[in-house]
PDB file of N, CA and C in Angstrom:
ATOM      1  N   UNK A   1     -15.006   3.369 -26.381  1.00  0.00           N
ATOM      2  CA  UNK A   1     -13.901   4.276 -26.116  1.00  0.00           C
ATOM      3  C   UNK A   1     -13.951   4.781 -24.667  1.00  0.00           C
ATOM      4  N   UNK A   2     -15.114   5.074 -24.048  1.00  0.00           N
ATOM      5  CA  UNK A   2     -15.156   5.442 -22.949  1.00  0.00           C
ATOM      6  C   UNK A   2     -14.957   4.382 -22.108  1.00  0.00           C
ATOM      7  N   UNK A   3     -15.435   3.492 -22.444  1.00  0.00           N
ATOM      8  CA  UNK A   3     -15.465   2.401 -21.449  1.00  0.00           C
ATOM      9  C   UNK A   3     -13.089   1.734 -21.100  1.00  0.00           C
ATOM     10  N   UNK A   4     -12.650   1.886 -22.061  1.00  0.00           N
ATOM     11  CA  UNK A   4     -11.703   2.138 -22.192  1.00  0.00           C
ATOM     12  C   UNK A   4     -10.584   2.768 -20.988  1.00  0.00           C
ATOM     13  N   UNK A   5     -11.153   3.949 -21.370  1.00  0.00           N
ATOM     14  CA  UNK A   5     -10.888   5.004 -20.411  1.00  0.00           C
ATOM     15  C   UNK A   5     -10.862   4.903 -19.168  1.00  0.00           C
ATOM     16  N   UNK A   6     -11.778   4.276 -18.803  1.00  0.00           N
ATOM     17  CA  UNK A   6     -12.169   3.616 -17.534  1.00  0.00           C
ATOM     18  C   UNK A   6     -11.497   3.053 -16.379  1.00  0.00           C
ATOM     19  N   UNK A   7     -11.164   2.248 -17.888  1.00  0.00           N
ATOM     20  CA  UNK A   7      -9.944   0.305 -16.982  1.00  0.00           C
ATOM     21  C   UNK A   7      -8.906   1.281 -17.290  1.00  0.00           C
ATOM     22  N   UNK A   8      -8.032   2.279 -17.751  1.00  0.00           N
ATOM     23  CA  UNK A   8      -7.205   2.712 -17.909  1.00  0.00           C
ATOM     24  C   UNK A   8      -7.316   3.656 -16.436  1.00  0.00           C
ATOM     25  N   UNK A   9      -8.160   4.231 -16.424  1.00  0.00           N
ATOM     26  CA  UNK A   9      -8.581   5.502 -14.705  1.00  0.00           C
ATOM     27  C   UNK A   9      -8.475   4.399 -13.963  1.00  0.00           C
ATOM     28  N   UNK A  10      -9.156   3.537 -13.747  1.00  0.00           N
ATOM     29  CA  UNK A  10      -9.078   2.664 -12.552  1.00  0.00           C
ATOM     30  C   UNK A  10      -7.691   1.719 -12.277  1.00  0.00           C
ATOM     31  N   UNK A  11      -7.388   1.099 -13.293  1.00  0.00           N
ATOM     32  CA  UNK A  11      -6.018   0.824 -13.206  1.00  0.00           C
ATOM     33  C   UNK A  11      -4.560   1.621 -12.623  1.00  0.00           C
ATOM     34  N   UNK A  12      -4.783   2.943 -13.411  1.00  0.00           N
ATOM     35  CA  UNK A  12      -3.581   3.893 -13.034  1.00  0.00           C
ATOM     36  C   UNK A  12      -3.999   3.655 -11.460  1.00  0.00           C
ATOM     37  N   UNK A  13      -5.294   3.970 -11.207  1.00  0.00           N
ATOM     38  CA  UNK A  13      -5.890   4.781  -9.881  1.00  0.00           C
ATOM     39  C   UNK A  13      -5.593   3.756  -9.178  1.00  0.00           C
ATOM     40  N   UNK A  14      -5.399   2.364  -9.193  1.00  0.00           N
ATOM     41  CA  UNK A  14      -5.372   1.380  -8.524  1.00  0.00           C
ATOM     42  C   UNK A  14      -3.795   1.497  -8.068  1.00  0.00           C
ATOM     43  N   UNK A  15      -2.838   0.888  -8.926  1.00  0.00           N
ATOM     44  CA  UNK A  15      -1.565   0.744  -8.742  1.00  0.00           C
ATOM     45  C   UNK A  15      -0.950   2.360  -8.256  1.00  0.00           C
ATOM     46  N   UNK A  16      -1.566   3.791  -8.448  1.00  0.00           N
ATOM     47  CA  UNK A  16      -0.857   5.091  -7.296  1.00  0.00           C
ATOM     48  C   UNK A  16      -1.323   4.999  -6.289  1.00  0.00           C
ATOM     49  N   UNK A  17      -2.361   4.281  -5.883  1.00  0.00           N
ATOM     50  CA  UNK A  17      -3.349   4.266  -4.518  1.00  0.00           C
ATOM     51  C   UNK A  17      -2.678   2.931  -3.439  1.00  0.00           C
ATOM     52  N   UNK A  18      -2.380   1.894  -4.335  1.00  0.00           N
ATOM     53  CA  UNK A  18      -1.347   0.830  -3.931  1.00  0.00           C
ATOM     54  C   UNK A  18      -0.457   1.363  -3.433  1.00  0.00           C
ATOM     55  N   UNK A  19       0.355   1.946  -4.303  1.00  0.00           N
ATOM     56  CA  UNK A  19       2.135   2.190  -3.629  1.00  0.00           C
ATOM     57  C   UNK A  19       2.130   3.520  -2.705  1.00  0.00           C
ATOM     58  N   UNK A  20       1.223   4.412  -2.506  1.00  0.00           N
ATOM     59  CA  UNK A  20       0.706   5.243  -1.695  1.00  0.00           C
ATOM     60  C   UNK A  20       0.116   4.351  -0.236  1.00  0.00           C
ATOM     61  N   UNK A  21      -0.571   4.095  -0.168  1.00  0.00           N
ATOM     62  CA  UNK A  21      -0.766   3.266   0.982  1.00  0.00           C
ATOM     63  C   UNK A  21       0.091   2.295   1.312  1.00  0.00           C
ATOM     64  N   UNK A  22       0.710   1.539   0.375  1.00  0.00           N
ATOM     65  CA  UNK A  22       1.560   0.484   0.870  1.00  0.00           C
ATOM     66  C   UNK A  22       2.945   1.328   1.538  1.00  0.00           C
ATOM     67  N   UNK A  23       3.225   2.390   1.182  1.00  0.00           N
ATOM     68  CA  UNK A  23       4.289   3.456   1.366  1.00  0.00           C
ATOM     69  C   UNK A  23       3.986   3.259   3.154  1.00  0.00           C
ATOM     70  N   UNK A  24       2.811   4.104   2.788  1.00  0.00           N
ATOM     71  CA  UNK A  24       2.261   4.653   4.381  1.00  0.00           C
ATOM     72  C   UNK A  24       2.163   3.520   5.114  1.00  0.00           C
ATOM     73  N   UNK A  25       1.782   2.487   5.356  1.00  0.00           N
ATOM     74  CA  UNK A  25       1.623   1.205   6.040  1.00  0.00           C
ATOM     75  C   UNK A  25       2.929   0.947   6.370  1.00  0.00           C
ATOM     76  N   UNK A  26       3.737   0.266   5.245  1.00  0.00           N
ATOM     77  CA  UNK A  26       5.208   0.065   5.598  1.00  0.00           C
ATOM     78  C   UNK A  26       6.166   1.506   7.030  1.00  0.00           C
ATOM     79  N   UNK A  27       5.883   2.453   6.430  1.00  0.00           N
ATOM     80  CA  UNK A  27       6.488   3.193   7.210  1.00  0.00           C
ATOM     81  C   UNK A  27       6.051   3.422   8.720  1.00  0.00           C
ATOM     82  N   UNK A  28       4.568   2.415   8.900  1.00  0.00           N
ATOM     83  CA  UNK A  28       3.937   3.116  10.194  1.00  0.00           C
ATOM     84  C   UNK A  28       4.182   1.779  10.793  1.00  0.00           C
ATOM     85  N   UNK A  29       4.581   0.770  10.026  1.00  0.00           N
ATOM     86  CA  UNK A  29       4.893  -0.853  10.886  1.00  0.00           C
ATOM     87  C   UNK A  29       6.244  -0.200  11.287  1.00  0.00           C
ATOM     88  N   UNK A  30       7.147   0.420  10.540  1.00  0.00           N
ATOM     89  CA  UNK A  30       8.924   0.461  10.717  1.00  0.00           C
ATOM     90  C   UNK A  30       9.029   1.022  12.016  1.00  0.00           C
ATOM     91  N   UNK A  31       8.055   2.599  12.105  1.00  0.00           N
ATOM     92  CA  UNK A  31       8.328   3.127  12.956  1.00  0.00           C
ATOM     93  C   UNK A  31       7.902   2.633  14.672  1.00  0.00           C
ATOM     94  N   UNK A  32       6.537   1.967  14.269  1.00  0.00           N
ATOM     95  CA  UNK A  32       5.753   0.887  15.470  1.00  0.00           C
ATOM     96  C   UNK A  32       6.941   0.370  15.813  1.00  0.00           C
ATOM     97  N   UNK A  33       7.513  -0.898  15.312  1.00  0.00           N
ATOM     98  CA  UNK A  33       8.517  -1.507  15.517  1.00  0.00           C
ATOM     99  C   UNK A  33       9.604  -1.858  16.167  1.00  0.00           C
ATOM    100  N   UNK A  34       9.878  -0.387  15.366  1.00  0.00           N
ATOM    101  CA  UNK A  34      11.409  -0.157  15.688  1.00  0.00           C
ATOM    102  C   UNK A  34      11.870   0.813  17.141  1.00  0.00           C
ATOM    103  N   UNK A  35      10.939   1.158  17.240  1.00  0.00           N
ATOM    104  CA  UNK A  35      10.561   1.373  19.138  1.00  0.00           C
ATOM    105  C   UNK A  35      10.824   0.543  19.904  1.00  0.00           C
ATOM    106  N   UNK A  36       9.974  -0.580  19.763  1.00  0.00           N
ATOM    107  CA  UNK A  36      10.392  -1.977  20.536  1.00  0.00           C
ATOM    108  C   UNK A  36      11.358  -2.918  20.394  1.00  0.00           C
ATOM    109  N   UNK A  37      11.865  -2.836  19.220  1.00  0.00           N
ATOM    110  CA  UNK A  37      12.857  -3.921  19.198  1.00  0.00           C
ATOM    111  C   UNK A  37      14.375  -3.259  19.577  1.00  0.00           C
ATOM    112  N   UNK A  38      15.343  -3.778  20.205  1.00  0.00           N
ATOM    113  CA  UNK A  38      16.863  -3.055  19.982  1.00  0.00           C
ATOM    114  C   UNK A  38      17.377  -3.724  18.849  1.00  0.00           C
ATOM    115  N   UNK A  39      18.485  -2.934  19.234  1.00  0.00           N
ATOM    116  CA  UNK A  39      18.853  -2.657  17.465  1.00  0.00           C
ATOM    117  C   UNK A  39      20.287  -3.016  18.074  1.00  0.00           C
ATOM    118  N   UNK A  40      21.491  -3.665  17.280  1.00  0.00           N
ATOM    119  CA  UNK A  40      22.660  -3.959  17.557  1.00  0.00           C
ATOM    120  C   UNK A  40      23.582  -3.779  16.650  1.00  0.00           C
ATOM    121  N   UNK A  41      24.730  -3.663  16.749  1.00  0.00           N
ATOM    122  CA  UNK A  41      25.679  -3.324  15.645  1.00  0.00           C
ATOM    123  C   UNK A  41      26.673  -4.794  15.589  1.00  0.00           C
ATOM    124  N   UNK A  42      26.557  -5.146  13.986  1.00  0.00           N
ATOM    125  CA  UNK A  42      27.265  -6.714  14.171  1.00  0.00           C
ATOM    126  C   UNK A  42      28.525  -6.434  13.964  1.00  0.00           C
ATOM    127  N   UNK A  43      29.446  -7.530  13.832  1.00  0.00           N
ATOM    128  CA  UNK A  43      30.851  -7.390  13.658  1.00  0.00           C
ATOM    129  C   UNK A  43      31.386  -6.852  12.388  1.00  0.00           C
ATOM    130  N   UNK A  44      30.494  -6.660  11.329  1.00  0.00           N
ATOM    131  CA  UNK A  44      30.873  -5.871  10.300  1.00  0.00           C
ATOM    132  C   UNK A  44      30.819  -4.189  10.372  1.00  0.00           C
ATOM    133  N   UNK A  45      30.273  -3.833  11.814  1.00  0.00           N
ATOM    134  CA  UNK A  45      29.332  -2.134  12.038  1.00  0.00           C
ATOM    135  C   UNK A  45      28.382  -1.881  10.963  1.00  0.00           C
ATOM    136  N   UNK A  46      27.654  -2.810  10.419  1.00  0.00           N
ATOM    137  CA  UNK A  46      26.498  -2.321  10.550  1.00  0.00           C
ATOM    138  C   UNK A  46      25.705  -2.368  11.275  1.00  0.00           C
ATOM    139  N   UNK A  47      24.366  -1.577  11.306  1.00  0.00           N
ATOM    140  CA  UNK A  47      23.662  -1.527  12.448  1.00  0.00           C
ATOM    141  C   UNK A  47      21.828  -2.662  12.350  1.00  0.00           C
ATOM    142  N   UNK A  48      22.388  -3.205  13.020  1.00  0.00           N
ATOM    143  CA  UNK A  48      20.925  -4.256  12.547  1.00  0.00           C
ATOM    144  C   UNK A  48      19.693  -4.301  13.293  1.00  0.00           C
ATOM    145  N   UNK A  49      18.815  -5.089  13.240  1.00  0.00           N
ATOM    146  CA  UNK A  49      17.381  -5.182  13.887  1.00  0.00           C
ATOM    147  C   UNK A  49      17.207  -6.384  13.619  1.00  0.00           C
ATOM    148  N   UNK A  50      16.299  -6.932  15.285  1.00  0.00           N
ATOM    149  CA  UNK A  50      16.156  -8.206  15.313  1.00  0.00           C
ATOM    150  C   UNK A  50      14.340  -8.506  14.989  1.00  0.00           C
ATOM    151  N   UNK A  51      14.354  -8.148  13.868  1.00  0.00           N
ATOM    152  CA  UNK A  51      12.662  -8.434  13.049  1.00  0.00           C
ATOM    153  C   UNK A  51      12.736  -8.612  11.897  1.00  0.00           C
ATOM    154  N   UNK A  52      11.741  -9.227  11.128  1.00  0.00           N
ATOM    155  CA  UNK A  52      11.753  -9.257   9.844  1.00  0.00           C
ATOM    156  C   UNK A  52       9.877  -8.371   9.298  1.00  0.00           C
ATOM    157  N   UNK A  53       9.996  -7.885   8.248  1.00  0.00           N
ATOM    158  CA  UNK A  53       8.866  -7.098   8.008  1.00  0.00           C
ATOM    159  C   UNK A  53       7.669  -8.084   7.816  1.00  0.00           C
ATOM    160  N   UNK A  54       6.662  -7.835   8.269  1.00  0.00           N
ATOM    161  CA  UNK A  54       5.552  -8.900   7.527  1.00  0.00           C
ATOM    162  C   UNK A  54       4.643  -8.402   6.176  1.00  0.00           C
ATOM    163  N   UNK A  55       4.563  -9.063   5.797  1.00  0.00           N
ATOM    164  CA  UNK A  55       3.007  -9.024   4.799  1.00  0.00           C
ATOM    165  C   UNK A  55       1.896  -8.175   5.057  1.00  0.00           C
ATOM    166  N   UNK A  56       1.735  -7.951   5.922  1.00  0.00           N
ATOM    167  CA  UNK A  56       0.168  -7.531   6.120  1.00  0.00           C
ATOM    168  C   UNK A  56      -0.157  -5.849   5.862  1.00  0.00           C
ATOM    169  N   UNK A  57       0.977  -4.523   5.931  1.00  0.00           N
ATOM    170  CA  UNK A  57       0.817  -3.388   5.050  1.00  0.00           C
ATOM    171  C   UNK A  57       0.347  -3.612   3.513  1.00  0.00           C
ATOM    172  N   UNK A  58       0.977  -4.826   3.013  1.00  0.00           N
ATOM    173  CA  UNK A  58       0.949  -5.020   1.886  1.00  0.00           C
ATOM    174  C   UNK A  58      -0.490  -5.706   1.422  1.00  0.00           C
ATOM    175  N   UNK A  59      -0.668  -6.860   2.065  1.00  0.00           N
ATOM    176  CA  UNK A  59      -2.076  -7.259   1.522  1.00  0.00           C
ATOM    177  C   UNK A  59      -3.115  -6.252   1.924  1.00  0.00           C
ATOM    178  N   UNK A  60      -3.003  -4.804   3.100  1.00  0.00           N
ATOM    179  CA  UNK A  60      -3.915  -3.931   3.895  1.00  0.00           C
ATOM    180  C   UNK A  60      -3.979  -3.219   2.476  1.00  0.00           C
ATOM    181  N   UNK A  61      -3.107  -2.646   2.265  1.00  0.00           N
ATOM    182  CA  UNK A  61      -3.042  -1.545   0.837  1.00  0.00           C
ATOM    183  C   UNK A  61      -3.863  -1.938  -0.825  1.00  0.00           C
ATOM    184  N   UNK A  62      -3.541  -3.483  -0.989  1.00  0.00           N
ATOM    185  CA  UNK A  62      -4.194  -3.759  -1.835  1.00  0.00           C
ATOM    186  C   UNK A  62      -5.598  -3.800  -1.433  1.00  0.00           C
ATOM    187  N   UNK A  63      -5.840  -4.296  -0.550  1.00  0.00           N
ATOM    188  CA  UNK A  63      -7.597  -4.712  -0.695  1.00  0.00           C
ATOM    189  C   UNK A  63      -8.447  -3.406   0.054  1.00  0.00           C
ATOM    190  N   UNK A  64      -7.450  -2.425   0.406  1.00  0.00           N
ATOM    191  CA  UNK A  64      -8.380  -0.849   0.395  1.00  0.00           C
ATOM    192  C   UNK A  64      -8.325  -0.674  -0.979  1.00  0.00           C
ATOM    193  N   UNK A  65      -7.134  -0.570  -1.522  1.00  0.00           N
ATOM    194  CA  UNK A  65      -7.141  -0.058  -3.082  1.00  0.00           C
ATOM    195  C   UNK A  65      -8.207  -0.644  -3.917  1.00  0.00           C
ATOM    196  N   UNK A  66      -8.426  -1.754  -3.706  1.00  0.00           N
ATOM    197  CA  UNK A  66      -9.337  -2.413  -4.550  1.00  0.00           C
ATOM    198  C   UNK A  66     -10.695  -2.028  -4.747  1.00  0.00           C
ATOM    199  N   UNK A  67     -10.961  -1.959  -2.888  1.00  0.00           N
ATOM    200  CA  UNK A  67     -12.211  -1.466  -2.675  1.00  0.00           C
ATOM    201  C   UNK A  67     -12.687   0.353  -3.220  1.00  0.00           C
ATOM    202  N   UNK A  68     -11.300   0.739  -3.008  1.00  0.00           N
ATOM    203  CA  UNK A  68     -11.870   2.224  -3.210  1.00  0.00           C
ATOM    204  C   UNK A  68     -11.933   2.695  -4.604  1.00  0.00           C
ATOM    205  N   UNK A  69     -10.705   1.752  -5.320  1.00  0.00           N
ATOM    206  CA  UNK A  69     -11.083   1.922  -6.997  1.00  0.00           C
ATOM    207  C   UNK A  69     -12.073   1.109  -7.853  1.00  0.00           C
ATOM    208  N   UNK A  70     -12.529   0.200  -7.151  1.00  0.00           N
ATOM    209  CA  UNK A  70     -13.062  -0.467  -8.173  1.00  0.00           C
ATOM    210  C   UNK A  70     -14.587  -1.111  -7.694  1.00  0.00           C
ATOM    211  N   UNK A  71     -15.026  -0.719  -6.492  1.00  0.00           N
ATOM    212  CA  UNK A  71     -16.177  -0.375  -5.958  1.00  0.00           C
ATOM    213  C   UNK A  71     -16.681   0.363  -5.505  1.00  0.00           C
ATOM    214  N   UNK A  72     -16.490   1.482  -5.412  1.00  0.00           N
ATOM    215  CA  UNK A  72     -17.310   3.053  -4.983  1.00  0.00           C
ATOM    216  C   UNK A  72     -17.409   3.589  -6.397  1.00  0.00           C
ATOM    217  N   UNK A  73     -18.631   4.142  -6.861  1.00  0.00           N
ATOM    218  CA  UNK A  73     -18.825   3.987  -8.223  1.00  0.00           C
ATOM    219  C   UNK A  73     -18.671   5.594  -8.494  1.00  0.00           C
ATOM    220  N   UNK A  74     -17.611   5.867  -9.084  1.00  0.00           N
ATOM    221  CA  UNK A  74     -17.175   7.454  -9.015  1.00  0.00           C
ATOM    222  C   UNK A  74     -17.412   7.812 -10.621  1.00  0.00           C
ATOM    223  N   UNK A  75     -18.158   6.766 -11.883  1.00  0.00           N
ATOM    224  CA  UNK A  75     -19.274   7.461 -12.778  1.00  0.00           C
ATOM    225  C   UNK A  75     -20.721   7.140 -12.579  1.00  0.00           C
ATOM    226  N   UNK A  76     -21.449   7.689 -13.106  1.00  0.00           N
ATOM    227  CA  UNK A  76     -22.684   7.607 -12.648  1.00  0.00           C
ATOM    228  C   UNK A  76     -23.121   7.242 -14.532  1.00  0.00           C
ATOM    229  N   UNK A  77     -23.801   5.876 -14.416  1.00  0.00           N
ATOM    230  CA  UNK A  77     -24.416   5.823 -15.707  1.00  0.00           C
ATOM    231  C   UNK A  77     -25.164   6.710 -16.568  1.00  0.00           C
ATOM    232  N   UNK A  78     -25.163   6.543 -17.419  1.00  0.00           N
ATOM    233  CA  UNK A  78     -26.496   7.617 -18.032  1.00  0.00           C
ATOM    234  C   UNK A  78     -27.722   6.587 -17.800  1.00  0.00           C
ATOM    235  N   UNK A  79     -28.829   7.050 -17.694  1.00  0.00           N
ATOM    236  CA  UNK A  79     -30.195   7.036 -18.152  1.00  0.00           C
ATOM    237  C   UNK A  79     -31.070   6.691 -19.230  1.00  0.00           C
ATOM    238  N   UNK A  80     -30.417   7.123 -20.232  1.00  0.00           N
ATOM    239  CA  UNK A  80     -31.319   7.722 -21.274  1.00  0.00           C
ATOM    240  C   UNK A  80     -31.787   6.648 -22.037  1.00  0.00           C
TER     241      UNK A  80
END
């Protein structure tokens, strides 16, 4: 039952720690970015950007998440 509990803590803890960092990553590439690139308005007025987002917030977020939920050992066995 406890053990249970566990993959259920680490799981939740995994996938809020994911979309939390992947949040933060994404938003710190947009803003990097979007500094440098101009931005143009096409013939429809919307307003566009000449980049496309990459991958790499995304694979950054998972494999901290991974590491911080599921290898830093936040129970401590018993002993007895």
């Amino acid at each position: 039952m406890k053990a249970t509990f566990r993959v259920i803590y680490r799981l939740v803890g995994f996938v809020l720690l994911f979309f939390l960092l992947g949040t933060l990553f994404v938003y710190i590439e947009t803003v990097a970015i979007e500094d440098n690139i101009e931005s143009f308005v096409d013939e429809s007025g919307i307003l566009q950007n000449k980049y496309e987002k990459s991958l790499i917030p995304i694979i950054a977020s998972s494999i901290i998440s991974y590491i911080v939920i599921f290898h830093i050992p936040w129970f401590k066995k018993n002993e007895n």
